[in-house]
Protein backbone atom coordinates (compact mmCIF):
# COMPACT_ATOMS: atom_id res chain seq x y z
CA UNK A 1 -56.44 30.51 -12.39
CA UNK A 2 -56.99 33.01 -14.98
CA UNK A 3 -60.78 33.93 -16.45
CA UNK A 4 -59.38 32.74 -20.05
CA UNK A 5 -58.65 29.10 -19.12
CA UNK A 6 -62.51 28.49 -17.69
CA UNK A 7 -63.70 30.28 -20.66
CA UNK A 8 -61.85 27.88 -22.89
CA UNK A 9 -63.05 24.90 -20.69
CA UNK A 10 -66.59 26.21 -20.56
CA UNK A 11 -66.80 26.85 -24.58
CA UNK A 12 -65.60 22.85 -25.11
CA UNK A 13 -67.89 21.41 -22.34
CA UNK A 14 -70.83 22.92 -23.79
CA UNK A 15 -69.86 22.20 -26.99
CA UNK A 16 -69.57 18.27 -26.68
CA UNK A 17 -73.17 18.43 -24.76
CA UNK A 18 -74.75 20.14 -27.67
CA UNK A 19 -73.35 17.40 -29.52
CA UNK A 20 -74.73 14.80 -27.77
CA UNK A 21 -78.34 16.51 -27.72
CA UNK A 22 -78.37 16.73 -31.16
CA UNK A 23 -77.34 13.26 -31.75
CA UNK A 24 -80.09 12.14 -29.07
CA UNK A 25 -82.72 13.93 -31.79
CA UNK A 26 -81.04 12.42 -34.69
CA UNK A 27 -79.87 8.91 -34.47
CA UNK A 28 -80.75 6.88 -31.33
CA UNK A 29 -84.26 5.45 -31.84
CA UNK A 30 -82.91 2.13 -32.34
CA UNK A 31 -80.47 -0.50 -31.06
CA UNK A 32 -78.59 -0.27 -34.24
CA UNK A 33 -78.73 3.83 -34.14
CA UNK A 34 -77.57 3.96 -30.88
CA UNK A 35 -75.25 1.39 -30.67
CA UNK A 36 -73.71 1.65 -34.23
CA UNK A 37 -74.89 5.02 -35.76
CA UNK A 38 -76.69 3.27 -38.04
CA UNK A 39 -74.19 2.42 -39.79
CA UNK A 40 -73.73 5.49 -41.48
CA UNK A 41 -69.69 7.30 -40.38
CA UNK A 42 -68.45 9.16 -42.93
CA UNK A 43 -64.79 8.24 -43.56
CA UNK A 44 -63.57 11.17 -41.87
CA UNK A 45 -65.60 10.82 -38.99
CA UNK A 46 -65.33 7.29 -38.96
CA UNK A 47 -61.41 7.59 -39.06
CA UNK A 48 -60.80 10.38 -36.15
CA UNK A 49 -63.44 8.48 -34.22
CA UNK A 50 -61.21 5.46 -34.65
CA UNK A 51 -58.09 7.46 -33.47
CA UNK A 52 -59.32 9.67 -31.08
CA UNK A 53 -60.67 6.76 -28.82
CA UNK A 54 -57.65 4.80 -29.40
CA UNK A 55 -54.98 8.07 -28.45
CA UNK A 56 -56.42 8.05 -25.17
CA UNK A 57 -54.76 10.23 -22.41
CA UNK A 58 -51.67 8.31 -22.36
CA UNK A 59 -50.95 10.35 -25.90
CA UNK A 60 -50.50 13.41 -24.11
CA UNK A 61 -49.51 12.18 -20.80
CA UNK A 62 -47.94 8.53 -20.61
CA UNK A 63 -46.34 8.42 -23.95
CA UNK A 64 -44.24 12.01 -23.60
CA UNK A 65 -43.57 11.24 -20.37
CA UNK A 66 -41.83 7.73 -21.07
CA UNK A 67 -39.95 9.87 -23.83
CA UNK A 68 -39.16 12.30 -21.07
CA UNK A 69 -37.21 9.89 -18.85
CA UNK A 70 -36.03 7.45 -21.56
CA UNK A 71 -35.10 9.46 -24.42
CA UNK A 72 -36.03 8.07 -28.10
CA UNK A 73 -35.36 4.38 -27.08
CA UNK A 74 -39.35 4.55 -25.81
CA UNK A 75 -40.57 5.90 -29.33
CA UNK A 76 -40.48 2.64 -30.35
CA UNK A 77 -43.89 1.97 -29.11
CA UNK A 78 -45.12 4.57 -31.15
CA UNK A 79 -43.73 3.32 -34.19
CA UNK A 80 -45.11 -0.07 -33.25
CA UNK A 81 -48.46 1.13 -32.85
CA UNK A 82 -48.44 3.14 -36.11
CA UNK A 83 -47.36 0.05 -38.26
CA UNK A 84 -50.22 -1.86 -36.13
CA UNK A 85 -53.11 -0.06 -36.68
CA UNK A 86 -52.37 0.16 -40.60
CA UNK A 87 -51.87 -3.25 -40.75
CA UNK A 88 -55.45 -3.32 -38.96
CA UNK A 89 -57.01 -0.62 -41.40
CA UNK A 90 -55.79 -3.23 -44.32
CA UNK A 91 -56.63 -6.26 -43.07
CA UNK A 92 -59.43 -6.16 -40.38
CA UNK A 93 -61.68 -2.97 -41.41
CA UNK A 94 -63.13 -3.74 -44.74
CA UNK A 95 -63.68 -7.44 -43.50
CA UNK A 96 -65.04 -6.53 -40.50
CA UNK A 97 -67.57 -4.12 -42.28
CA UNK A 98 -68.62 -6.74 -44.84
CA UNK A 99 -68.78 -9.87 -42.54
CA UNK A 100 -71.10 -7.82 -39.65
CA UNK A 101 -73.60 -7.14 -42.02
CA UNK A 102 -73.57 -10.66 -43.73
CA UNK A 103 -72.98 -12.45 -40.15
CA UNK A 104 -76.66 -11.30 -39.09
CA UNK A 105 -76.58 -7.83 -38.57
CA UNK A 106 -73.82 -7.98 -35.87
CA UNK A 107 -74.36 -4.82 -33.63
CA UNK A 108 -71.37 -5.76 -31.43
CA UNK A 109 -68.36 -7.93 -31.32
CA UNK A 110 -69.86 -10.70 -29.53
CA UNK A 111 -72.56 -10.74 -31.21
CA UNK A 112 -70.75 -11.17 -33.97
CA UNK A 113 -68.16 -14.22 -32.80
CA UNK A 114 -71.87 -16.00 -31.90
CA UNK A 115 -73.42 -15.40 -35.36
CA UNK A 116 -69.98 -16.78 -37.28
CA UNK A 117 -70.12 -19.55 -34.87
CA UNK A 118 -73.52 -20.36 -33.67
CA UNK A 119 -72.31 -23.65 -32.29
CA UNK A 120 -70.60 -21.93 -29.21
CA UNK A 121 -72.68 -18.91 -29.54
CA UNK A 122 -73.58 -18.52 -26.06
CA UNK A 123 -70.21 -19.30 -24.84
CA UNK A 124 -68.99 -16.86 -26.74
CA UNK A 125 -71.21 -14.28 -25.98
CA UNK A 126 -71.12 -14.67 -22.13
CA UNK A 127 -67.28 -15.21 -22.01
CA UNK A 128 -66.39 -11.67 -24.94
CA UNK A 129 -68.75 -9.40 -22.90
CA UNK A 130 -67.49 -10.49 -19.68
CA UNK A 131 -63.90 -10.10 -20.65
CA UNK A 132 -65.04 -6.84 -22.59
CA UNK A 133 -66.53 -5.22 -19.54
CA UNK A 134 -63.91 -6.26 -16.94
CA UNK A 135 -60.73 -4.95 -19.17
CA UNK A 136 -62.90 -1.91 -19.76
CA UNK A 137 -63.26 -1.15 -16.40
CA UNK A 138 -58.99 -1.07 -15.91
CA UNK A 139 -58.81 0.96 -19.34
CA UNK A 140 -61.47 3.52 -18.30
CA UNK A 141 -59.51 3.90 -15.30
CA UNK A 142 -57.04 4.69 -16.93
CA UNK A 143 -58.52 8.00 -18.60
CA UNK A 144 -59.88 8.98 -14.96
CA UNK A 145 -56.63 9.11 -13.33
CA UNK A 146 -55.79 11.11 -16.78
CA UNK A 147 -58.72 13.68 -16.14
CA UNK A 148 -57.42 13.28 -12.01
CA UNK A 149 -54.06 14.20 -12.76
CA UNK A 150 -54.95 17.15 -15.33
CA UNK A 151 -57.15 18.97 -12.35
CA UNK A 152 -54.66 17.90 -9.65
CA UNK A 153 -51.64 19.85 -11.95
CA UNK A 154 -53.60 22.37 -12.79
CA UNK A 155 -56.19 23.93 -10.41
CA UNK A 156 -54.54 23.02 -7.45
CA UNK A 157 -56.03 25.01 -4.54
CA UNK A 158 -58.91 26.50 -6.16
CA UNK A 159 -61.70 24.07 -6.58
CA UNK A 160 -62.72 23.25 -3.29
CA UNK A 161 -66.06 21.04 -3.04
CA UNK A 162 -67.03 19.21 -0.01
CA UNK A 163 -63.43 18.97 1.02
CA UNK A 164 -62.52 16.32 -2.14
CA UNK A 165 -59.06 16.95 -3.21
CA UNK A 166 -58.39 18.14 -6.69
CA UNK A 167 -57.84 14.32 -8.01
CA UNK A 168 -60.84 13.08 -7.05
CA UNK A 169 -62.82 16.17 -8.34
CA UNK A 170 -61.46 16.53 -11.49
CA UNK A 171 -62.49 12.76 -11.83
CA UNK A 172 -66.45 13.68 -11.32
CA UNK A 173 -65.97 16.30 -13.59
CA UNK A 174 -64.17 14.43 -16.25
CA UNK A 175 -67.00 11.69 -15.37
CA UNK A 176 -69.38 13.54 -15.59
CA UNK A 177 -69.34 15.23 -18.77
CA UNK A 178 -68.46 12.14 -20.82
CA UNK A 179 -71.83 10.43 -19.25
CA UNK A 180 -73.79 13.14 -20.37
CA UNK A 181 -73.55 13.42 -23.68
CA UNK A 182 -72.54 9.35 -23.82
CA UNK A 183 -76.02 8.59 -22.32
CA UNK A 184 -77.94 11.20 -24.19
CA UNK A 185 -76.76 10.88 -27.75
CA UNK A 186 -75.12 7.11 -27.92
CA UNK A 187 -72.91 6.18 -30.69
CA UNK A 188 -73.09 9.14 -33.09
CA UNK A 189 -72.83 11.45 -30.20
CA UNK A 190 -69.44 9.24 -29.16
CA UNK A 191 -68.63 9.47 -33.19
CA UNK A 192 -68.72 12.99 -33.63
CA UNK A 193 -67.01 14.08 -30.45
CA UNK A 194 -64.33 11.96 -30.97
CA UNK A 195 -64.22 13.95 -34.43
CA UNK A 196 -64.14 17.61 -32.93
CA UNK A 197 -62.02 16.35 -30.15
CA UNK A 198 -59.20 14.47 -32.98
CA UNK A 199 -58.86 17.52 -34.46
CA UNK A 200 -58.18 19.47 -31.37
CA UNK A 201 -55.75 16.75 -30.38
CA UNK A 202 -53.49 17.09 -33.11
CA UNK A 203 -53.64 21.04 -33.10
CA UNK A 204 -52.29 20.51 -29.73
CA UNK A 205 -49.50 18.64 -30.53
CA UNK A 206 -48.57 21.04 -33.40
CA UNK A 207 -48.47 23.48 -31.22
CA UNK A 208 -46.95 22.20 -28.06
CA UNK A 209 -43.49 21.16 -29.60
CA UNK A 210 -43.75 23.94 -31.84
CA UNK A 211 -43.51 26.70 -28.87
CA UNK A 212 -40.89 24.29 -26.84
CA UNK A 213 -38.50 23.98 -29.86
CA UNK A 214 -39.03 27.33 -31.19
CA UNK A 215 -40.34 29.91 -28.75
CA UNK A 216 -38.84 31.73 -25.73
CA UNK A 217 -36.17 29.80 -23.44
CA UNK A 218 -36.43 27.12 -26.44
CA UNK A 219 -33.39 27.64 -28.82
CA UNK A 220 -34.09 25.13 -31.69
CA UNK A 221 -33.17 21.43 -32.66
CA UNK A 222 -29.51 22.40 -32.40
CA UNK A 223 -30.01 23.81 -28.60
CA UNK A 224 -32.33 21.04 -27.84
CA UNK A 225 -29.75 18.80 -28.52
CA UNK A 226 -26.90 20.05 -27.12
CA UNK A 227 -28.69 20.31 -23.78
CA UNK A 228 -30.21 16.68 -23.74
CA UNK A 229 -26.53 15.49 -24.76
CA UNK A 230 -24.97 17.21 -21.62
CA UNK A 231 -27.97 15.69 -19.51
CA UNK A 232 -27.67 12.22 -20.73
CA UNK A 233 -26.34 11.29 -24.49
CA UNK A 234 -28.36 7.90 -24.91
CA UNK A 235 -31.44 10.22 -24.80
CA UNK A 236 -31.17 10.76 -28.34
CA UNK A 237 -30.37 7.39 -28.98
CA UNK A 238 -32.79 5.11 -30.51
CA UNK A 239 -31.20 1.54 -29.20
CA UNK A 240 -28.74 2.83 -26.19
CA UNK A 241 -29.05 0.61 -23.47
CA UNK A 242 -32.65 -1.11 -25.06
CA UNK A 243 -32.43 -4.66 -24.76
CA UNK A 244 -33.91 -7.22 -27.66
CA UNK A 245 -36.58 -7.98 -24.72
CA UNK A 246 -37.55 -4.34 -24.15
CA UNK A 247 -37.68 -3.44 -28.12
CA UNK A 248 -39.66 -6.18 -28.47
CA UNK A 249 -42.11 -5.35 -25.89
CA UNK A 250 -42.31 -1.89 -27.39
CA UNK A 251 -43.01 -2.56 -30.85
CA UNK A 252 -45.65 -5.36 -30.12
CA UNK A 253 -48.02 -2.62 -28.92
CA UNK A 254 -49.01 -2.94 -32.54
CA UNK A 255 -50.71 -6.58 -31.98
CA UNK A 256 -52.76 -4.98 -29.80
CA UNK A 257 -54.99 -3.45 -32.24
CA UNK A 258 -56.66 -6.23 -34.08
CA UNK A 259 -58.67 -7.22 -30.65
CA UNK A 260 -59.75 -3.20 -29.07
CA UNK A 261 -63.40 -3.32 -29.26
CA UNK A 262 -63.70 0.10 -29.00
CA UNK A 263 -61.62 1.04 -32.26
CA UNK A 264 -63.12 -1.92 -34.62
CA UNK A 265 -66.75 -1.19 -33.97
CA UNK A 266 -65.60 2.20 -35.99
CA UNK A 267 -65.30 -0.08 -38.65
CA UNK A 268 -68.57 -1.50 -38.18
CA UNK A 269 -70.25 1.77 -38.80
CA UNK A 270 -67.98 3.06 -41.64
CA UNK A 271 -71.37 4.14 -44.49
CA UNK A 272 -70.33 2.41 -46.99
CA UNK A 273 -66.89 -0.83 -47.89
CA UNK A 274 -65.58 1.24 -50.31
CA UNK A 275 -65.14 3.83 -48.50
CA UNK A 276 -62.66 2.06 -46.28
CA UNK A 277 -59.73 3.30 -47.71
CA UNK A 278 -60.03 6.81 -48.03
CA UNK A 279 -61.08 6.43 -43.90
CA UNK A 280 -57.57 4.24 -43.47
CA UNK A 281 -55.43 7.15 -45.62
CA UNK A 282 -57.65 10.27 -43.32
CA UNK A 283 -57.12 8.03 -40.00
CA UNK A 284 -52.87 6.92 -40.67
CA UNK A 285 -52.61 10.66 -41.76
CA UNK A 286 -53.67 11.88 -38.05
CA UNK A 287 -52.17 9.22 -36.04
CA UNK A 288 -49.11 10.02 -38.06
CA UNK A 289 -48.91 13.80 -36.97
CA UNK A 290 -50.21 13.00 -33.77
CA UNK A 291 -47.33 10.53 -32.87
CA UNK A 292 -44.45 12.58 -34.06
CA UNK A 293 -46.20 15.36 -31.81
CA UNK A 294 -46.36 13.38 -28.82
CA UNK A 295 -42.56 12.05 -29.24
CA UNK A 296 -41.43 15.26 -29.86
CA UNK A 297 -42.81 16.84 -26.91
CA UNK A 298 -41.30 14.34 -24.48
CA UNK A 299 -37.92 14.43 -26.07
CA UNK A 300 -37.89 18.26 -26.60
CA UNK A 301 -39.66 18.71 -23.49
CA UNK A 302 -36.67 17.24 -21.00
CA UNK A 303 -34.25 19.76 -22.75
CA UNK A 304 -36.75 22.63 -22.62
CA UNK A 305 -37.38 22.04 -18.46
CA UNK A 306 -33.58 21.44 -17.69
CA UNK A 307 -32.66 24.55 -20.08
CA UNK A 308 -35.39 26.63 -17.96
CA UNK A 309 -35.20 25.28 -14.61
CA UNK A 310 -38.75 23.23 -14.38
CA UNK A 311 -38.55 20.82 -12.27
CA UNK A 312 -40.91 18.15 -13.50
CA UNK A 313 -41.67 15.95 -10.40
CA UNK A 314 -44.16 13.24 -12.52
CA UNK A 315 -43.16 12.94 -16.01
CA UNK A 316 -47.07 12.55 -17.14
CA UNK A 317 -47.20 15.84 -16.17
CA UNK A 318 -45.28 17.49 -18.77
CA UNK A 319 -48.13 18.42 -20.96
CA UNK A 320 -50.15 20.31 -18.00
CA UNK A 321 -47.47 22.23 -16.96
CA UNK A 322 -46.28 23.26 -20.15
CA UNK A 323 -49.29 24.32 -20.94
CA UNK A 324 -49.73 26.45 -18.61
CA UNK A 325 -45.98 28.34 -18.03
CA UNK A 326 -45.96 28.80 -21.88
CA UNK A 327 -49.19 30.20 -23.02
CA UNK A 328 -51.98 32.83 -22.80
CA UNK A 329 -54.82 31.51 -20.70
CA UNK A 330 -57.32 31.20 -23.77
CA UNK A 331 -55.08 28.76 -25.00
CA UNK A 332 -53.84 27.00 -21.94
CA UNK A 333 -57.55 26.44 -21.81
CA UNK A 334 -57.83 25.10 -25.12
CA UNK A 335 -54.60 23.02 -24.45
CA UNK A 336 -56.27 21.39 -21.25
CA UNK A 337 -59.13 20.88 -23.50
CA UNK A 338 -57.11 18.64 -25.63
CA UNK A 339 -55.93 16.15 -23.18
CA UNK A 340 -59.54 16.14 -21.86
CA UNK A 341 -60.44 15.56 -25.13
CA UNK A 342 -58.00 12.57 -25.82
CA UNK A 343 -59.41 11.03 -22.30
CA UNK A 344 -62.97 11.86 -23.08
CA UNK A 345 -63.07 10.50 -26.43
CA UNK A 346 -61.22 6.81 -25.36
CA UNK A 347 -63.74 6.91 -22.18
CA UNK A 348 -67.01 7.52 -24.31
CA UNK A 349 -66.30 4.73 -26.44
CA UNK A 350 -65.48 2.72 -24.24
CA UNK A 351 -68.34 2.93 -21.82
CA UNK A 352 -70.21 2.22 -24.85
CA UNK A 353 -68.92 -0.35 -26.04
CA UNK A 354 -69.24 -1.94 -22.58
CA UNK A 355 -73.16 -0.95 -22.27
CA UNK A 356 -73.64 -2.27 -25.91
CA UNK A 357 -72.31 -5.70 -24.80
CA UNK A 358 -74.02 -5.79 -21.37
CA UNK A 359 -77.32 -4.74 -22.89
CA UNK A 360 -77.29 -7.07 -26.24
CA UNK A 361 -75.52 -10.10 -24.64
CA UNK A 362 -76.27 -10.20 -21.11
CA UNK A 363 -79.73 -7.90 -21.03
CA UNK A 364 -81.39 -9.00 -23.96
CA UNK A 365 -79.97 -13.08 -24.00
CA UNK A 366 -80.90 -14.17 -20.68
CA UNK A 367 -83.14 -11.26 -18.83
CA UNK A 368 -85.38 -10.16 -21.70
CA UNK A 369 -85.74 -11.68 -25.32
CA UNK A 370 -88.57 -9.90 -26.04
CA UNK A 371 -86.98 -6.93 -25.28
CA UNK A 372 -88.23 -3.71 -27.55
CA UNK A 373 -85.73 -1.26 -29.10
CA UNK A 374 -86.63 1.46 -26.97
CA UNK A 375 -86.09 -0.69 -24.03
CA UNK A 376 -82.93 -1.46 -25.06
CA UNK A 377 -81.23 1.85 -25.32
CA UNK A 378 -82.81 2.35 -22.14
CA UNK A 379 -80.96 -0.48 -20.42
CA UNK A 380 -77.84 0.69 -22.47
CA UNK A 381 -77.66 4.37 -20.82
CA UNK A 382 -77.99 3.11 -17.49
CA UNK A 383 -75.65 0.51 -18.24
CA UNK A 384 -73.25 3.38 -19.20
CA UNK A 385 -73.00 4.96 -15.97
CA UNK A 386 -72.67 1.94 -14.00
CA UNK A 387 -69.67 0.86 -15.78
CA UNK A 388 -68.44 4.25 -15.27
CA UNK A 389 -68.89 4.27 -11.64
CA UNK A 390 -67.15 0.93 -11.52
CA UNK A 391 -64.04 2.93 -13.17
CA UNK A 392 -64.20 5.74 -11.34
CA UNK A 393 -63.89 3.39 -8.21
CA UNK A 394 -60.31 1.72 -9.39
CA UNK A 395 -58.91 5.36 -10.67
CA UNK A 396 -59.81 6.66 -6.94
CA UNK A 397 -55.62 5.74 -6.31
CA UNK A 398 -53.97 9.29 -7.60
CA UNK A 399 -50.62 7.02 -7.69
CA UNK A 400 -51.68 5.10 -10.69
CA UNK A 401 -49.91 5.45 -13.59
CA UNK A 402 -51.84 6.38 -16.78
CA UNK A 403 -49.66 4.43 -19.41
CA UNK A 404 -49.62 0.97 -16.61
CA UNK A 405 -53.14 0.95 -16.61
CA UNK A 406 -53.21 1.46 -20.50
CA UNK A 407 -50.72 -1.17 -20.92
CA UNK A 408 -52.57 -4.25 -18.86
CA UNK A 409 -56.02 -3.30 -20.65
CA UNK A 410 -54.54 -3.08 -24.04
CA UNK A 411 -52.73 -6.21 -23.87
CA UNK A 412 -55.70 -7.69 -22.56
CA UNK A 413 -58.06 -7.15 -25.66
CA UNK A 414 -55.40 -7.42 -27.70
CA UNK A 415 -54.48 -11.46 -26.80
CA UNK A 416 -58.24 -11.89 -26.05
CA UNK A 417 -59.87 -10.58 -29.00
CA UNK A 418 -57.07 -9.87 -31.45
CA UNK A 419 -56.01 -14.10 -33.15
CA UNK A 420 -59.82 -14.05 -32.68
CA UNK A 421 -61.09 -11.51 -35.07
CA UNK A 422 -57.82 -11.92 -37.46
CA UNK A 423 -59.06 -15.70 -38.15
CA UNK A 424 -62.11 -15.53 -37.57
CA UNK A 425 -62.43 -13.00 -40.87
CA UNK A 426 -59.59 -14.70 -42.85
CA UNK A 427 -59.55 -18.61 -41.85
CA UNK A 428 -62.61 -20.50 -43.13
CA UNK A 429 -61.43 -24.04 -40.96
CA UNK A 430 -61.69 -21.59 -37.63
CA UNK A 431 -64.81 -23.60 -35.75
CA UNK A 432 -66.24 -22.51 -32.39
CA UNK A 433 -64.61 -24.48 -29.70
CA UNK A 434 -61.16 -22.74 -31.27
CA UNK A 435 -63.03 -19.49 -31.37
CA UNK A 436 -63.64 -20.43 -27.29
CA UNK A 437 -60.20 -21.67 -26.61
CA UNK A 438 -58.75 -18.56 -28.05
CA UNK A 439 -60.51 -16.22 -26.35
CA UNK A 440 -60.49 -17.89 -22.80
CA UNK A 441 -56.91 -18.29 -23.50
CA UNK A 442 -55.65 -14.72 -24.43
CA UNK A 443 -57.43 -13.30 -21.64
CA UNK A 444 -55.85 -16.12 -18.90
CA UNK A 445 -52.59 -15.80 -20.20
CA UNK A 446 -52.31 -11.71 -19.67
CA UNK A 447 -54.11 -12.10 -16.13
CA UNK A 448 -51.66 -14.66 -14.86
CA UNK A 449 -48.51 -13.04 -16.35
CA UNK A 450 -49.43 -9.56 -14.86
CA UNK A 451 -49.91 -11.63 -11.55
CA UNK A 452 -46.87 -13.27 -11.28
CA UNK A 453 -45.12 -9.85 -11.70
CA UNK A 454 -43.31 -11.07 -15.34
CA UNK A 455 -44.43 -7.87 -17.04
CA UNK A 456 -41.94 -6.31 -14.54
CA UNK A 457 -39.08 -8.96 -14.73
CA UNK A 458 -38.69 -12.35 -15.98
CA UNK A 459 -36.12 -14.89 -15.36
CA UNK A 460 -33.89 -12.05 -13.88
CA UNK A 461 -34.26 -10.11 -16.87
CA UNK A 462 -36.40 -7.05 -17.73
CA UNK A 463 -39.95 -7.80 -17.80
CA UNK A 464 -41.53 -9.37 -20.88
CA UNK A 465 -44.99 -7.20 -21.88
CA UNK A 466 -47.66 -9.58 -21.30
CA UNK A 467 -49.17 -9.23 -24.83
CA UNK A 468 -46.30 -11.05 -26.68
CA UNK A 469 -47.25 -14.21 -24.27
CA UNK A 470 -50.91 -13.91 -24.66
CA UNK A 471 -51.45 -13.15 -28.37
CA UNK A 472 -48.97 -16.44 -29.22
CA UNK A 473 -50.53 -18.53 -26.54
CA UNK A 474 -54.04 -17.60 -27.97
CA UNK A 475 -52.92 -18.35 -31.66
CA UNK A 476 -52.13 -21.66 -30.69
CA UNK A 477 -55.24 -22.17 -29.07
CA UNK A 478 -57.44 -21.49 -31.97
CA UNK A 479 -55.22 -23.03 -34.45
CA UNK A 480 -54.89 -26.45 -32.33
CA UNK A 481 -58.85 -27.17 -30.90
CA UNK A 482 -59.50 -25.72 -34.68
CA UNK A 483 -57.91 -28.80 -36.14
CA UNK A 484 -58.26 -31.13 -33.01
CA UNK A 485 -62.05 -30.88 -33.53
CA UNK A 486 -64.25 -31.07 -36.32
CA UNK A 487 -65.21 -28.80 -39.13
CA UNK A 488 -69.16 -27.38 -37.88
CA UNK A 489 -69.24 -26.37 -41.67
CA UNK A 490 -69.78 -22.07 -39.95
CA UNK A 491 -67.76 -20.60 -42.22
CA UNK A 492 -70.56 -18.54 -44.83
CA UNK A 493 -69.18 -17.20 -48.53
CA UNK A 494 -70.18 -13.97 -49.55
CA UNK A 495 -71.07 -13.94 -53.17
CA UNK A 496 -71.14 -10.40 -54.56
């Protein structure tokens, strides 16, 4: 492996440790500065920080490799996940901002759901953090096996410790640097990371299709085309041989993002409400480029490797190897920085996120009320790297699939949390025993469908994603044992 790629690695490693040192010396004397920055994201921090730990590792890896087998029919997702999280940037942000502070102070989502409806506020506590922390777990995973795969691709053969193989090394590595600057500098240090590391992410993914389309061995649109026509013509087709069940489990990605913990609390900690919508216009803008990158690298990709001869034995691979046949070492090294950047900046946030909830609803409610601030962030860093070990255990399979592991955790918060927080901001009727049923519901209903094997195939047909099931199946919930019960009078006005 050549001198310029470990330079590039070295230079990005250090660079999100200094980071999280000089976070540690600004902003984490407090439960609120460690957990929330204070409250004080600028919108362009606050909006990469919101897409960088949502474009997780499947943005380089699972999503152009699903374009890479099944043409354009797969962007769909994308496009479903675009239209999502604008939808959640209009409706959920600026309420969620506003109704945190007035709610108590809210320094994470269950502590919220208990302070808008104290009647089942321990219920709801226990039951969010505990399905918070176990769909963490699978979605952390999920960015391990990314980090795995990256050093399994790449430096296969060279690093040689203890007699580990390259997955599970590039693992402690990938591990290892997130908890260090996670631990040391808490949410700011997560914030502006996932800042540095959004804006490497999208130079990536300029780049990448950039070269493929229009470097060496590439040949343009009208080559690319030809070629992927020859190979197989529905790959340029956007509805060739997707079924109404398949679209529909593509697009609904987008439901998804009303209930991730780990993008919302961004909008906890945007400075100021009116400065929501210049964060929503910064954050679409990215997620915008981003996607188009990623699509266009799978697509372009296939017809680049058969035009070349690359055989491309796991799809999720694409990116690594690309990287690496098509560019000087400096920047192969500052390519594999991006995807460790997309999997560092999901994995940081969610890790804290997860120690947030076990320290201020498990720690705090039932072990120590009297708990100081100090204490607390204490409890919160070693709660960090305990839920990372917990990952690190379920990525230890090198067969998993980055975008399956994505998929069950997303759909999981999403049908969980995502009726939840919708109604919970929006519907004043909403009591506590829906707020319960909802949640308990959501989370069931994606558990037992991924069980059964329906995400896979259902009634003979192709499989149904588990989030369409869950998110209905959770409306209901709320909506029915809303009405079926009585009105606790929890609903608060905010007077300006």
């Amino acid at each position: 492996m050549a001198i310029g790629v470990w330079i590039s690695l070295f230079l990005y490693f250090a660079a999100m440790i200094g980071i999280g040192i000089f976070a540690m010396r600004t902003s984490t004397s407090s439960s609120e500065d460690y957990m929330l920055g204070g409250r004080a994201l600028s919108p362009k921090v606050a909006a990469l920080s919101a897409g960088a730990s949502d474009m997780s590792g499947w943005l380089l890896l699972g999503l152009p490799g699903a374009l890479y087998v099944s043409g354009l029919a797969s962007a769909w997702i994308g496009i479903g996940l675009f239209v999502g999280a604008f939808v959640n940037w209009v409706i959920v942000a600026p309420r969620l901002r506003e109704q945190t502070v007035h709610y108590g102070n809210a320094l994470t989502i269950p502590s919220f759901l208990a302070n808008r409806f104290p009647t089942q506020a321990l219920s709801l506590r226990t039951v969010s953090a505990i399905v918070i922390v176990l769909f963490f777990a699978v979605y952390t995973a999920s960015g391990l096996v990314a980090g795995g795969k990256l050093f399994e691709s790449a430096f296969s053969g060279i690093i040689n410790v203890g007699g580990m193989s390259d997955y599970a090394v590039g693992i402690i590595i990938t591990l290892g640097v997130v908890l260090a600057y996670t631990v040391v500098g808490g949410f700011l240090a997560v914030s502006l990371t996932d800042f540095v590391q959004g804006c490497i992410m999208m130079l990536a993914l300029v780049i990448m299709p950039a070269v493929v389309l229009f470097g060496e061995g590439g040949g343009g649109f009208a080559q690319a085309s030809q070629t992927l026509n020859e190979v197989d013509p529905t790959l340029l087709s956007w509805t060739e041989g997707l079924t109404f069940i398949g679209f529909l489990s593509a697009v609904t990605w987008g439901l998804g993002y009303f209930g991730q913990p780990h993008i919302i609390v961004r909008f906890m900690a945007i400075r100021t409400l009116e400065e929501v919508p210049t964060a929503r216009n910064i954050g679409m803008s990215w997620m915008g480029i981003s996607l188009i990158g990623a699509i266009s690298l799978g697509i372009f990709g296939r017809a680049y490797a058969v035009r070349n001869g690359i055989n491309i034995e796991d799809p999720e691979t694409l990116f690594i190897i690309l990287s690496e046949l098509l560019f000087h070492p400096l920047i192969t090294g500052f390519l594999y920085a991006a995807l460790l950047a997309a999997v560092m900046s999901t994995i940081s946030s969610q890790l804290l996120v997860s120690s947030s909830s076990l320290t201020e609803d498990f720690y705090r409610l039932f072990l120590r009320k009297e708990a100081t601030d100090r204490e607390c962030v204490n409890v919160g860093r070693v709660c960090v790297v305990l839920v990372g070990l917990v990952a690190a255990v379920i990525a230890s399979d090198p067969n998993s699939q980055v975008l399956g592991l994505v998929s069950n955790a997303w759909a999981g918060f999403g049908s969980a949390f995502g009726p939840l927080i919708i109604l919970s901001l929006m519907w004043q009727r909403m009591n506590g025993a829906g707020a319960v049923a909802g949640l308990v519901a959501g989370a069931l209903t994606v558990i037992i469908w991924i069980s059964l094997g329906w995400n896979a195939e259902f009634m003979g047909g192709p499989g149904v994603y588990e989030i369409i099931p869950g998110f209905i199946v959770s409306w209901i919930a709320i909506v029915a044992v809303s009405l079926a019960t009585s009105d606790a009078g929890e609903y608060q006005a905010i007077t300006r």
